[in-house]
PDB file of N, CA and C in Angstrom:
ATOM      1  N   UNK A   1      42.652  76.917 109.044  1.00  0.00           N
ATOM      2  CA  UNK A   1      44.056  77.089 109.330  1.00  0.00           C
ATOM      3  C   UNK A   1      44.731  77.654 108.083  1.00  0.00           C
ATOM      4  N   UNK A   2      45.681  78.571 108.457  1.00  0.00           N
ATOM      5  CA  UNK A   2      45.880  79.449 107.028  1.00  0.00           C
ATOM      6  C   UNK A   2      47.393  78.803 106.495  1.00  0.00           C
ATOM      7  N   UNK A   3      47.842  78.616 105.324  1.00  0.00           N
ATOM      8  CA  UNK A   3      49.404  78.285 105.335  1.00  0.00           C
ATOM      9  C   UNK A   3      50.137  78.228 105.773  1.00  0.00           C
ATOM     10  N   UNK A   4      50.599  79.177 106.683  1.00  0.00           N
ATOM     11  CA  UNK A   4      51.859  79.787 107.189  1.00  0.00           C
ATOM     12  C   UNK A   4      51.470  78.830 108.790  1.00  0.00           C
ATOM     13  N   UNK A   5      50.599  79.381 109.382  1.00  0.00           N
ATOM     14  CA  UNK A   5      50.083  78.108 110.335  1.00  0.00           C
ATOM     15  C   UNK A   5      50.272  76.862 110.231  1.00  0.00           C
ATOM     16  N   UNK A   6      49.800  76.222 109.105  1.00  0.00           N
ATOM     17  CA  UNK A   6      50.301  74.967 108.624  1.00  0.00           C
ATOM     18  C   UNK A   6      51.727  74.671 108.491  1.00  0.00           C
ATOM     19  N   UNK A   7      52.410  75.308 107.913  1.00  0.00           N
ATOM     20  CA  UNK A   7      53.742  75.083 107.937  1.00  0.00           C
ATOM     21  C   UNK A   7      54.568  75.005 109.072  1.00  0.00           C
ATOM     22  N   UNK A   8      54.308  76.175 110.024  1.00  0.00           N
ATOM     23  CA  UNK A   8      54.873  75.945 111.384  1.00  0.00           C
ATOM     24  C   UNK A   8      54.584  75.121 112.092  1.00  0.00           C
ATOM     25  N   UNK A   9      53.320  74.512 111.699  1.00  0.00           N
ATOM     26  CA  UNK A   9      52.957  73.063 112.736  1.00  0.00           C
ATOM     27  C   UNK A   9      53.419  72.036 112.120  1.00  0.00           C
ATOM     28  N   UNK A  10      54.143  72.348 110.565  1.00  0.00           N
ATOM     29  CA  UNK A  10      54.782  70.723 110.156  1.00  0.00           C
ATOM     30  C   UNK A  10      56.279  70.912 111.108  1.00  0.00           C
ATOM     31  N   UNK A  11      56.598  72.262 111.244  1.00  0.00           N
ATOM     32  CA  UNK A  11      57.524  72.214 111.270  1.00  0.00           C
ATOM     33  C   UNK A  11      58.466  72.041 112.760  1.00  0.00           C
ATOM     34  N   UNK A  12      57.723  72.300 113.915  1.00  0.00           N
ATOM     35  CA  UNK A  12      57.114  71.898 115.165  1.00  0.00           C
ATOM     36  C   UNK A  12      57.309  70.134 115.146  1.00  0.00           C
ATOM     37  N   UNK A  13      56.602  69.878 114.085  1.00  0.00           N
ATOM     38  CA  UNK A  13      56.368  68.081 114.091  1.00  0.00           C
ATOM     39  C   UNK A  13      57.827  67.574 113.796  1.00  0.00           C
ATOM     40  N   UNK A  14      58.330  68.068 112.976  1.00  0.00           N
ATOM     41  CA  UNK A  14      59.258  67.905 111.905  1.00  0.00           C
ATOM     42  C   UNK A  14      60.578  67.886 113.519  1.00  0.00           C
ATOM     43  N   UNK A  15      60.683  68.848 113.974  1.00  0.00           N
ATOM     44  CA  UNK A  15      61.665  69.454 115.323  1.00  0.00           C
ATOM     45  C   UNK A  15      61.099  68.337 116.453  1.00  0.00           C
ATOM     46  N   UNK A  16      59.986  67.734 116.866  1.00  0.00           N
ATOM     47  CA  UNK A  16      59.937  66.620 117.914  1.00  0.00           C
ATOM     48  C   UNK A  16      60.782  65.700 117.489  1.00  0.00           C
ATOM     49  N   UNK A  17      60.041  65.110 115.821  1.00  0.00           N
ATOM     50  CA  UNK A  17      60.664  64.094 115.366  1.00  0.00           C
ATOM     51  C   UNK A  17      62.077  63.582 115.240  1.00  0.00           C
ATOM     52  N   UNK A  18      63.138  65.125 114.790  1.00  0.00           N
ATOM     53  CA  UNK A  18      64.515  65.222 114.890  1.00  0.00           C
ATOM     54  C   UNK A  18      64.894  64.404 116.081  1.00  0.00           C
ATOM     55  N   UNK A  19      64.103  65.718 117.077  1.00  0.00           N
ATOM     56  CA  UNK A  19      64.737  65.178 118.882  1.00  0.00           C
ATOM     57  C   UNK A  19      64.278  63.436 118.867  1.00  0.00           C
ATOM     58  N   UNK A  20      63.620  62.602 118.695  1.00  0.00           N
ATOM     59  CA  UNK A  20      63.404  61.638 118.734  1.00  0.00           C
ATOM     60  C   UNK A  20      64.362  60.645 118.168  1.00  0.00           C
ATOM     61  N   UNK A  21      64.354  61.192 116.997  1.00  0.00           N
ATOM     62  CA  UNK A  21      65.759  60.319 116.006  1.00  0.00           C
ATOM     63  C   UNK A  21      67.062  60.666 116.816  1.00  0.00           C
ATOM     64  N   UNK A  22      67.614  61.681 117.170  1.00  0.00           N
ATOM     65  CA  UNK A  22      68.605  62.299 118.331  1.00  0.00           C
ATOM     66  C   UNK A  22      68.781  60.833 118.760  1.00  0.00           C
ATOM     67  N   UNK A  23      67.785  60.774 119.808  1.00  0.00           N
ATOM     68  CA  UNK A  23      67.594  60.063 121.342  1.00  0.00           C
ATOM     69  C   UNK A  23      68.263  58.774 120.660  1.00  0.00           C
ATOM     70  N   UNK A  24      67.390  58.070 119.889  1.00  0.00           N
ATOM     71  CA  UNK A  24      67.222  56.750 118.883  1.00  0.00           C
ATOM     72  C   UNK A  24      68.870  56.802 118.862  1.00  0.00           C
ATOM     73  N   UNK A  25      69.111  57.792 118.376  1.00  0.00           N
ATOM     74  CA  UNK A  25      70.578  57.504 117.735  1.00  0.00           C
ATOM     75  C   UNK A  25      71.823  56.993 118.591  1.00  0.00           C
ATOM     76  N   UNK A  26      71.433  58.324 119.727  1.00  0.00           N
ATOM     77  CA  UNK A  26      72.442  57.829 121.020  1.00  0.00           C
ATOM     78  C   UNK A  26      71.933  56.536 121.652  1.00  0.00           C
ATOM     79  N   UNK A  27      71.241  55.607 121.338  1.00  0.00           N
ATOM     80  CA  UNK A  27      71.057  54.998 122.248  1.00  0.00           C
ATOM     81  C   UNK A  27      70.946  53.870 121.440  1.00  0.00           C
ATOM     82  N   UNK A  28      71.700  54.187 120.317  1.00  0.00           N
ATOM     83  CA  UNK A  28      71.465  52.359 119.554  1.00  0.00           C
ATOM     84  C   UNK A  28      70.288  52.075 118.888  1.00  0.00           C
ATOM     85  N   UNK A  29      69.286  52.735 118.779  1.00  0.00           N
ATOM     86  CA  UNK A  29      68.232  51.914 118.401  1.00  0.00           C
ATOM     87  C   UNK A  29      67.345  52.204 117.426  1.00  0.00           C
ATOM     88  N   UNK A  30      66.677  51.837 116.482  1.00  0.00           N
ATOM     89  CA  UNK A  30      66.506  51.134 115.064  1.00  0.00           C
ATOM     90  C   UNK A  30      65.505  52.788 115.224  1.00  0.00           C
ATOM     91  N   UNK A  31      65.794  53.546 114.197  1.00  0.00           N
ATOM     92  CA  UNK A  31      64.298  54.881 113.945  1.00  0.00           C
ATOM     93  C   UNK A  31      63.986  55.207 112.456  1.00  0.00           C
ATOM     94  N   UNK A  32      63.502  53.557 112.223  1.00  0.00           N
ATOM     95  CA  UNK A  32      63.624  53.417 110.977  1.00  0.00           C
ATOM     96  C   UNK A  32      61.633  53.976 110.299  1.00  0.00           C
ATOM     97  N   UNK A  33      61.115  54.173 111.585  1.00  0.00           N
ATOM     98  CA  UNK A  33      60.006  54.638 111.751  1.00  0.00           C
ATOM     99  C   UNK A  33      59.731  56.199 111.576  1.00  0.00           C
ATOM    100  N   UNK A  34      60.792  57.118 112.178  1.00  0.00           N
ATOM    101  CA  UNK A  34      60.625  58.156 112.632  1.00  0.00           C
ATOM    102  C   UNK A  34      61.077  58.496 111.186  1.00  0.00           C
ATOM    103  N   UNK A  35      62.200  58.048 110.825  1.00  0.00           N
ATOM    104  CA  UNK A  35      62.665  58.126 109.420  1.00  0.00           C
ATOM    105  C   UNK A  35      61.871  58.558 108.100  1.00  0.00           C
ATOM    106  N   UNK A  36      60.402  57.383 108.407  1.00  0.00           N
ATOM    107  CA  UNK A  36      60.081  57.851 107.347  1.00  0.00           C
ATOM    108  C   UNK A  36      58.910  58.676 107.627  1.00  0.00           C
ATOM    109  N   UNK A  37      58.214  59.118 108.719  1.00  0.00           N
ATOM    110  CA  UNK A  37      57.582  60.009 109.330  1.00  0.00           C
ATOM    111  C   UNK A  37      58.265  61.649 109.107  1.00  0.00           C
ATOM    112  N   UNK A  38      59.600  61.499 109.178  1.00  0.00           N
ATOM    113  CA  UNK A  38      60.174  62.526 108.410  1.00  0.00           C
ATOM    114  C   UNK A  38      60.467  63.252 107.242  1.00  0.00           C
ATOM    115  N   UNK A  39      60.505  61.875 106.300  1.00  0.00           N
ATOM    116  CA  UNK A  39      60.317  62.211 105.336  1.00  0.00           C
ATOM    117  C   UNK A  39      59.493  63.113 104.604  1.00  0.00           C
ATOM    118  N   UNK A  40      57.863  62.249 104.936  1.00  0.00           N
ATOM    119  CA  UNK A  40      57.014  62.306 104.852  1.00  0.00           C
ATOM    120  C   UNK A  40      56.866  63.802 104.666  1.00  0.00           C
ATOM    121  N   UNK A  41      57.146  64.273 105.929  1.00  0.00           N
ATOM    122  CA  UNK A  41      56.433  65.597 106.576  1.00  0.00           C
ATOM    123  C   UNK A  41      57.471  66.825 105.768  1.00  0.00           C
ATOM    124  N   UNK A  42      58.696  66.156 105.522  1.00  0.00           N
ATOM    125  CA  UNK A  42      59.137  67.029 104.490  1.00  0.00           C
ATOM    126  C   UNK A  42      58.752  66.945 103.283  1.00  0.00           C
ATOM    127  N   UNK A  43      58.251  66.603 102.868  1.00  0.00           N
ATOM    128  CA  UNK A  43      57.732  66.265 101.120  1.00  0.00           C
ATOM    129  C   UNK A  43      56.590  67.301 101.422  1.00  0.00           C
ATOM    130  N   UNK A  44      55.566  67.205 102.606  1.00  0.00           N
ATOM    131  CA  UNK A  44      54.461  68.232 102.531  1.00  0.00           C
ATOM    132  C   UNK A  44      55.060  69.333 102.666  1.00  0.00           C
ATOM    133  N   UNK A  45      56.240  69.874 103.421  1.00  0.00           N
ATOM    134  CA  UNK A  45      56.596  71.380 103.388  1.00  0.00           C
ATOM    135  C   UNK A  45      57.047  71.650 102.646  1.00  0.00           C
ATOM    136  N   UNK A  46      58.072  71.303 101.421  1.00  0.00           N
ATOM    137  CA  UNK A  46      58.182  71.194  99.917  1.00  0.00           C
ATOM    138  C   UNK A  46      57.154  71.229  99.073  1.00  0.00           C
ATOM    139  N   UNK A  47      55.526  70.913  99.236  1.00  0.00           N
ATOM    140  CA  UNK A  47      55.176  70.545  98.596  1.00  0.00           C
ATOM    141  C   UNK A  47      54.292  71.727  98.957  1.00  0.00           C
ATOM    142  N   UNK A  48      53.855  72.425 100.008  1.00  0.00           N
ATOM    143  CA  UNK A  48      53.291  73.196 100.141  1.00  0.00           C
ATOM    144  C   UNK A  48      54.071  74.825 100.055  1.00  0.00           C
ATOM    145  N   UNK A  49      55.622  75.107  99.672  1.00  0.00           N
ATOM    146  CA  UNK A  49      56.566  75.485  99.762  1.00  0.00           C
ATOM    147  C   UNK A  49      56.681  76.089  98.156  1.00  0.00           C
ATOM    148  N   UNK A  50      56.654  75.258  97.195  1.00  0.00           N
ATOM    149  CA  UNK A  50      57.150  75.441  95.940  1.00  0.00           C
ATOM    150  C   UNK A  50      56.807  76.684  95.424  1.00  0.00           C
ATOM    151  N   UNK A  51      57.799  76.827  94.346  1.00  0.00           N
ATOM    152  CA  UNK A  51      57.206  78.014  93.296  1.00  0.00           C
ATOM    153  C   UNK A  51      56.710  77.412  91.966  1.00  0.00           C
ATOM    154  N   UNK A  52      56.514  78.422  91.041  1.00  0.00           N
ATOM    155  CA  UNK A  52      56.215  77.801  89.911  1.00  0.00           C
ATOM    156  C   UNK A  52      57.578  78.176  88.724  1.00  0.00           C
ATOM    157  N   UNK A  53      57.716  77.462  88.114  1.00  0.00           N
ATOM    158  CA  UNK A  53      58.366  76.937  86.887  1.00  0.00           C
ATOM    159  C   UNK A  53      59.604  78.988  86.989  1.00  0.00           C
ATOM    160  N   UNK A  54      58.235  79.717  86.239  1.00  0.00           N
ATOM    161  CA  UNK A  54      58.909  81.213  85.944  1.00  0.00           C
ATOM    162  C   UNK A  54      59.646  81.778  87.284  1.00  0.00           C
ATOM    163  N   UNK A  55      58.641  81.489  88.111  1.00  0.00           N
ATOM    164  CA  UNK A  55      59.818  82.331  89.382  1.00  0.00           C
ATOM    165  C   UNK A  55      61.331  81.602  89.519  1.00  0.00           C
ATOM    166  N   UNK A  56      61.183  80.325  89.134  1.00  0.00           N
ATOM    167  CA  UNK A  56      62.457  79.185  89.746  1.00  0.00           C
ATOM    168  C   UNK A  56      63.645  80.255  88.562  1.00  0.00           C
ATOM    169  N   UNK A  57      62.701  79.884  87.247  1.00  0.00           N
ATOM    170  CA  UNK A  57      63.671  80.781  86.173  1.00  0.00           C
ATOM    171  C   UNK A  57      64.562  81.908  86.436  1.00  0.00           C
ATOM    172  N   UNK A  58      63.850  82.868  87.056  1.00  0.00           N
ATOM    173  CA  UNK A  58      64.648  84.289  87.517  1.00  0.00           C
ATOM    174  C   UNK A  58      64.851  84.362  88.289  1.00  0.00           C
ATOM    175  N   UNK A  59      64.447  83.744  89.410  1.00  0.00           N
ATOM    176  CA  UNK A  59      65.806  83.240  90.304  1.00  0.00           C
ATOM    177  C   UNK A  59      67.050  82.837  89.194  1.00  0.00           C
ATOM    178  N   UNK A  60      67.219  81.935  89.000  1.00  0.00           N
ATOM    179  CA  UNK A  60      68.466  81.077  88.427  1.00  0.00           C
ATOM    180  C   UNK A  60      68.920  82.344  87.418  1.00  0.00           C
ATOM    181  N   UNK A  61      68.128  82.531  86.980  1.00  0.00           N
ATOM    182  CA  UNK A  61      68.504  83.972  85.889  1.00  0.00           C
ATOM    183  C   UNK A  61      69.700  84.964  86.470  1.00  0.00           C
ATOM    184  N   UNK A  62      69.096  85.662  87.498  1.00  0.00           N
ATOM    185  CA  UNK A  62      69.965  86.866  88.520  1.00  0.00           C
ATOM    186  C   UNK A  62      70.358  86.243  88.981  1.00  0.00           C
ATOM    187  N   UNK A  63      70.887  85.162  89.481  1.00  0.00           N
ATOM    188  CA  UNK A  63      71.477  84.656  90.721  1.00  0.00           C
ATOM    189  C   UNK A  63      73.022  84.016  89.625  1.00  0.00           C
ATOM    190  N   UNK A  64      73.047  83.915  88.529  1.00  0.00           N
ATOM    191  CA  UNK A  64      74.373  83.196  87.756  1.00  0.00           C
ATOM    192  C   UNK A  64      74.426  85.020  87.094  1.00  0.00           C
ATOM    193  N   UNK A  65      73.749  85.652  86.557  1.00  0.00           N
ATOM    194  CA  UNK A  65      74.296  86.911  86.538  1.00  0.00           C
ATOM    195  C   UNK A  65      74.971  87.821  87.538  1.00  0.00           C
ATOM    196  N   UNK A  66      74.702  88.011  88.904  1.00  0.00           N
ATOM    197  CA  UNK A  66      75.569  88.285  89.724  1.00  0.00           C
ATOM    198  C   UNK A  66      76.729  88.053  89.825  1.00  0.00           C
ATOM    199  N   UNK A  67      77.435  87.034  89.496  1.00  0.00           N
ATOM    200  CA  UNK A  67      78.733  86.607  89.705  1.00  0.00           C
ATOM    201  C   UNK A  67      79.205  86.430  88.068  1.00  0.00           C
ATOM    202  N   UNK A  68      78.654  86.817  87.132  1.00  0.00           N
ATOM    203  CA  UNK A  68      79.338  86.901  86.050  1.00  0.00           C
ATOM    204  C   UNK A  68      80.313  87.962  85.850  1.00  0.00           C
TER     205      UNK A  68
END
């Protein structure tokens, strides 16, 4: 399974889970489960997501020079 595959299937997971917490929500009841099942699954798409250190740099670099 290649990255990008992976990611769309967290992200698939990530979109049931929402609708689930949704439901939970309207209906009163505790999704203190789904909660952290969410979490979770965001920390891996962050985590599989990141850049390294120099790219973050020039980003931030051009991006506060633009509006100077």
């Amino acid at each position: 399974m290649s990255q990008t595959q992976y990611l769309k299937m967290l992200e698939r997971e990530i979109q049931a889970i929402n609708k689930k917490i949704d439901l939970k929500i309207l209906r009163g009841e505790s999704y203190f489960r789904e909660a952290r099942d969410h979490k979770l699954l965001l920390r891996k798409v962050r985590y599989h997501t990141r850049r390294g250190l120099l790219s973050r740099l020039v980003t931030l670099f051009f991006r506060t020079n633009i509006y100077a």
